[in-house]
C-alpha atoms as a PDB file:
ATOM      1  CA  UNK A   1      59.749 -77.362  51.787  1.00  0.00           C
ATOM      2  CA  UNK A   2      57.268 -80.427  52.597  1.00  0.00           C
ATOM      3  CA  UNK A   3      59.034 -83.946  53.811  1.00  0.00           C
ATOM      4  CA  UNK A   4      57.857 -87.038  52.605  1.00  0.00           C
ATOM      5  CA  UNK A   5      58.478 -90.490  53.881  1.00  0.00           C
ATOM      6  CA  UNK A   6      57.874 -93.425  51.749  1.00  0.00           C
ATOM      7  CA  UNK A   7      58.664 -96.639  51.627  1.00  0.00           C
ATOM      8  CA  UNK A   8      60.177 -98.106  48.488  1.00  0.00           C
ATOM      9  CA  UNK A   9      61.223-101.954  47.515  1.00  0.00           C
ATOM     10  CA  UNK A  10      65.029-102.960  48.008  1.00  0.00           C
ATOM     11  CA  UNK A  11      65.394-103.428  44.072  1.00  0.00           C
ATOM     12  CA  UNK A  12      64.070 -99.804  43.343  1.00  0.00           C
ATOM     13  CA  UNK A  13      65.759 -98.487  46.794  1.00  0.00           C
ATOM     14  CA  UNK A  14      69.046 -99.916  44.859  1.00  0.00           C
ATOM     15  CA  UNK A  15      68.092 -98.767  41.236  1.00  0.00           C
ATOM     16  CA  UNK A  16      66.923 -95.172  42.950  1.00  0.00           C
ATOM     17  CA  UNK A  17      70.964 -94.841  44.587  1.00  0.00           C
ATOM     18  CA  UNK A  18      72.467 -96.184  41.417  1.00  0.00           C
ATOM     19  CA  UNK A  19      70.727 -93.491  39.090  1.00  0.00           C
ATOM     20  CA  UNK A  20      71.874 -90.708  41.809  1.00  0.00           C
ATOM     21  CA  UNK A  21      75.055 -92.009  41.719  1.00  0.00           C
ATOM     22  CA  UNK A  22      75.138 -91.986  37.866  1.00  0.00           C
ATOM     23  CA  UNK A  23      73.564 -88.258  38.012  1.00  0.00           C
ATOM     24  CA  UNK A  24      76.099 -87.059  40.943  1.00  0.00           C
ATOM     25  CA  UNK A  25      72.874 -85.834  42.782  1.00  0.00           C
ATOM     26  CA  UNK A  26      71.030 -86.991  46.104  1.00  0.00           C
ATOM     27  CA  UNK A  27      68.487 -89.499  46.001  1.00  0.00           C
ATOM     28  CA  UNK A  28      65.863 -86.801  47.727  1.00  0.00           C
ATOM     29  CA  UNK A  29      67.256 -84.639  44.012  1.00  0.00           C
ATOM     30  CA  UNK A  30      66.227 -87.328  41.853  1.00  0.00           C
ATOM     31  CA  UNK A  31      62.992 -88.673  43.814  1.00  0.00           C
ATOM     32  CA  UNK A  32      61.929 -84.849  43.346  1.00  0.00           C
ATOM     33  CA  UNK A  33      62.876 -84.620  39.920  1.00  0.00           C
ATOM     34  CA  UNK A  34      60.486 -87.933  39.185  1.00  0.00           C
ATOM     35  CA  UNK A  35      57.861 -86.275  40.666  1.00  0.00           C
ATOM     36  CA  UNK A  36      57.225 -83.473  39.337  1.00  0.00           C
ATOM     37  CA  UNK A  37      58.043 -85.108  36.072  1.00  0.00           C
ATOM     38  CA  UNK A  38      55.063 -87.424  36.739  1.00  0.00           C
ATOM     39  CA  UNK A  39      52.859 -84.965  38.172  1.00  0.00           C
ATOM     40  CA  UNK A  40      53.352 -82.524  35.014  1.00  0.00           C
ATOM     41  CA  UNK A  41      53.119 -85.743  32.630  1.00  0.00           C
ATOM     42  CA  UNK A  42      49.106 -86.661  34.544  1.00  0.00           C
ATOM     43  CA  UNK A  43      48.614 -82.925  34.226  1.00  0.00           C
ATOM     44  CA  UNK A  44      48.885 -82.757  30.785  1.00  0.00           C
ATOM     45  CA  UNK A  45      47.352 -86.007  30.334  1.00  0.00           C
ATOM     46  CA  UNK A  46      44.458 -84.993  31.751  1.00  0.00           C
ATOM     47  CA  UNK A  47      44.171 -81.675  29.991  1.00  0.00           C
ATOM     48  CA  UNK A  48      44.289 -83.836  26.903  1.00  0.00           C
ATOM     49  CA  UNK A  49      41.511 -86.000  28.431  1.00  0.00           C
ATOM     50  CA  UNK A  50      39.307 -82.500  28.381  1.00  0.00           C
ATOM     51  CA  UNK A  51      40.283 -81.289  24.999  1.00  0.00           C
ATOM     52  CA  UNK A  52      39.687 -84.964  23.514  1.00  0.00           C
ATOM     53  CA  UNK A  53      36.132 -85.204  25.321  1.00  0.00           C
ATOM     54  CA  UNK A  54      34.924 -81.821  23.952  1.00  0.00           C
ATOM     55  CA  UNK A  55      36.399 -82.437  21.002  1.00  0.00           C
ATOM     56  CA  UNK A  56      34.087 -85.056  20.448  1.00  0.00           C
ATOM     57  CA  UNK A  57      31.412 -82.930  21.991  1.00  0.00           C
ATOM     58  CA  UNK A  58      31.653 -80.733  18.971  1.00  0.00           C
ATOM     59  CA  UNK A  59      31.914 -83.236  16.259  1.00  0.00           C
ATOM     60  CA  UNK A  60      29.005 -85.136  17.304  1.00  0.00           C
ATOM     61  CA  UNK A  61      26.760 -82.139  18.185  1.00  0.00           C
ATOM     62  CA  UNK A  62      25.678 -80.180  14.968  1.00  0.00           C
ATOM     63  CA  UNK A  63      24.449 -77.374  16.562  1.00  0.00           C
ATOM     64  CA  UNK A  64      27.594 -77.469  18.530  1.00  0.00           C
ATOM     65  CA  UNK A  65      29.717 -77.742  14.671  1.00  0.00           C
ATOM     66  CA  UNK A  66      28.129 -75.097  13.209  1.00  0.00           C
ATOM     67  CA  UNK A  67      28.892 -72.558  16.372  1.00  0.00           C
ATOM     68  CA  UNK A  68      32.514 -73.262  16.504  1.00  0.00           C
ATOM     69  CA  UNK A  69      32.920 -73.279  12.395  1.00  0.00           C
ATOM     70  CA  UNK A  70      31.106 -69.999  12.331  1.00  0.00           C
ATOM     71  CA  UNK A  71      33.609 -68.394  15.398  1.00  0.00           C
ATOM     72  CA  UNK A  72      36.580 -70.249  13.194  1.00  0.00           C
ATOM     73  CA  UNK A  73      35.805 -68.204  10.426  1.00  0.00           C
ATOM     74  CA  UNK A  74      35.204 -65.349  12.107  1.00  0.00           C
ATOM     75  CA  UNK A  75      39.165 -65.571  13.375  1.00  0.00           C
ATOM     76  CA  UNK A  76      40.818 -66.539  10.412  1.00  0.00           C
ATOM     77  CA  UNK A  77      39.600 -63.386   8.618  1.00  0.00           C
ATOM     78  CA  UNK A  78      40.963 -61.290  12.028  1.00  0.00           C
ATOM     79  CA  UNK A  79      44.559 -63.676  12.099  1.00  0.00           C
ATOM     80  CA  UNK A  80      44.369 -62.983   8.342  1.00  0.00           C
ATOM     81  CA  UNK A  81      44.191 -58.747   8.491  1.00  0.00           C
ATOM     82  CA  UNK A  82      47.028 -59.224  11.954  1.00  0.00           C
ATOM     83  CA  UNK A  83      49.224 -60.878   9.375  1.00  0.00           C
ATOM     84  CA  UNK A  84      48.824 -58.108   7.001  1.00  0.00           C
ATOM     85  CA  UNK A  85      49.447 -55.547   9.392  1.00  0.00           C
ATOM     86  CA  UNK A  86      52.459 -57.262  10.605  1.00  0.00           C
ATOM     87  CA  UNK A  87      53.774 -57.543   7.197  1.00  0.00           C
ATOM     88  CA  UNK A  88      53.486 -54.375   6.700  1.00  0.00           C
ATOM     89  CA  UNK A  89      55.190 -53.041   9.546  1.00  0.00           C
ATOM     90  CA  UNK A  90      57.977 -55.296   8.723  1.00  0.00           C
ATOM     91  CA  UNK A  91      58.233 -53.617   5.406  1.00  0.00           C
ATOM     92  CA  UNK A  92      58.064 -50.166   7.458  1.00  0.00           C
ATOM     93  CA  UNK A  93      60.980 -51.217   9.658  1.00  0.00           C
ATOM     94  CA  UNK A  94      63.084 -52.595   6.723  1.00  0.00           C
ATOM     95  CA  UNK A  95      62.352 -49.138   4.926  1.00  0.00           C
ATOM     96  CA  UNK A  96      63.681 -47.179   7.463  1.00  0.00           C
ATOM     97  CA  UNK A  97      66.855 -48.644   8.118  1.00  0.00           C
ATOM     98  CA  UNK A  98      68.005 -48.185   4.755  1.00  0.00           C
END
């Protein structure tokens, strides 16, 4: 495991050994907890970032829009015949139980 040094101001210093405290954990517990917290939180946020961006991409592009309505159709027919097939295997499995 990495160590990391930082700095922090006397008012969060005394807020961080409060919360640990509080949480019956170490300070190092919590400070690592935080992070990855944060880090997961920009993560996503920046996923979102990409989806919104190309998201607007395809709206404003027609060629773009008419590609990805085309493909859209094309899956709901395939999620459509899954859902069939899964009903009737359900129906299968019911039947031979009894």
């Amino acid at each position: 495991m990495g160590t990391l040094t930082l700095r922090l101001p006397e008012q969060l210093d005394a807020r961080l050994t409060m919360f640990a405290k509080l949480d019956d954990s170490s300070r190092s517990e919590l400070v690592r907890t935080a992070l990855e917290r944060f880090l997961r939180e920009r993560e996503r946020d920046k996923l979102m970032a990409g989806m919104v961006e190309s998201a607007k991409f395809l709206a404003s592009n027609p060629d773009a829009r008419t590609e990805s309505m085309t493909i859209s159709a094309e899956f709901a027919i395939a999620d459509s015949e899954a859902l069939d097939l899964a009903k009737d295997a359900h129906v299968m499995h019911e039947m031979w139980w009894k």
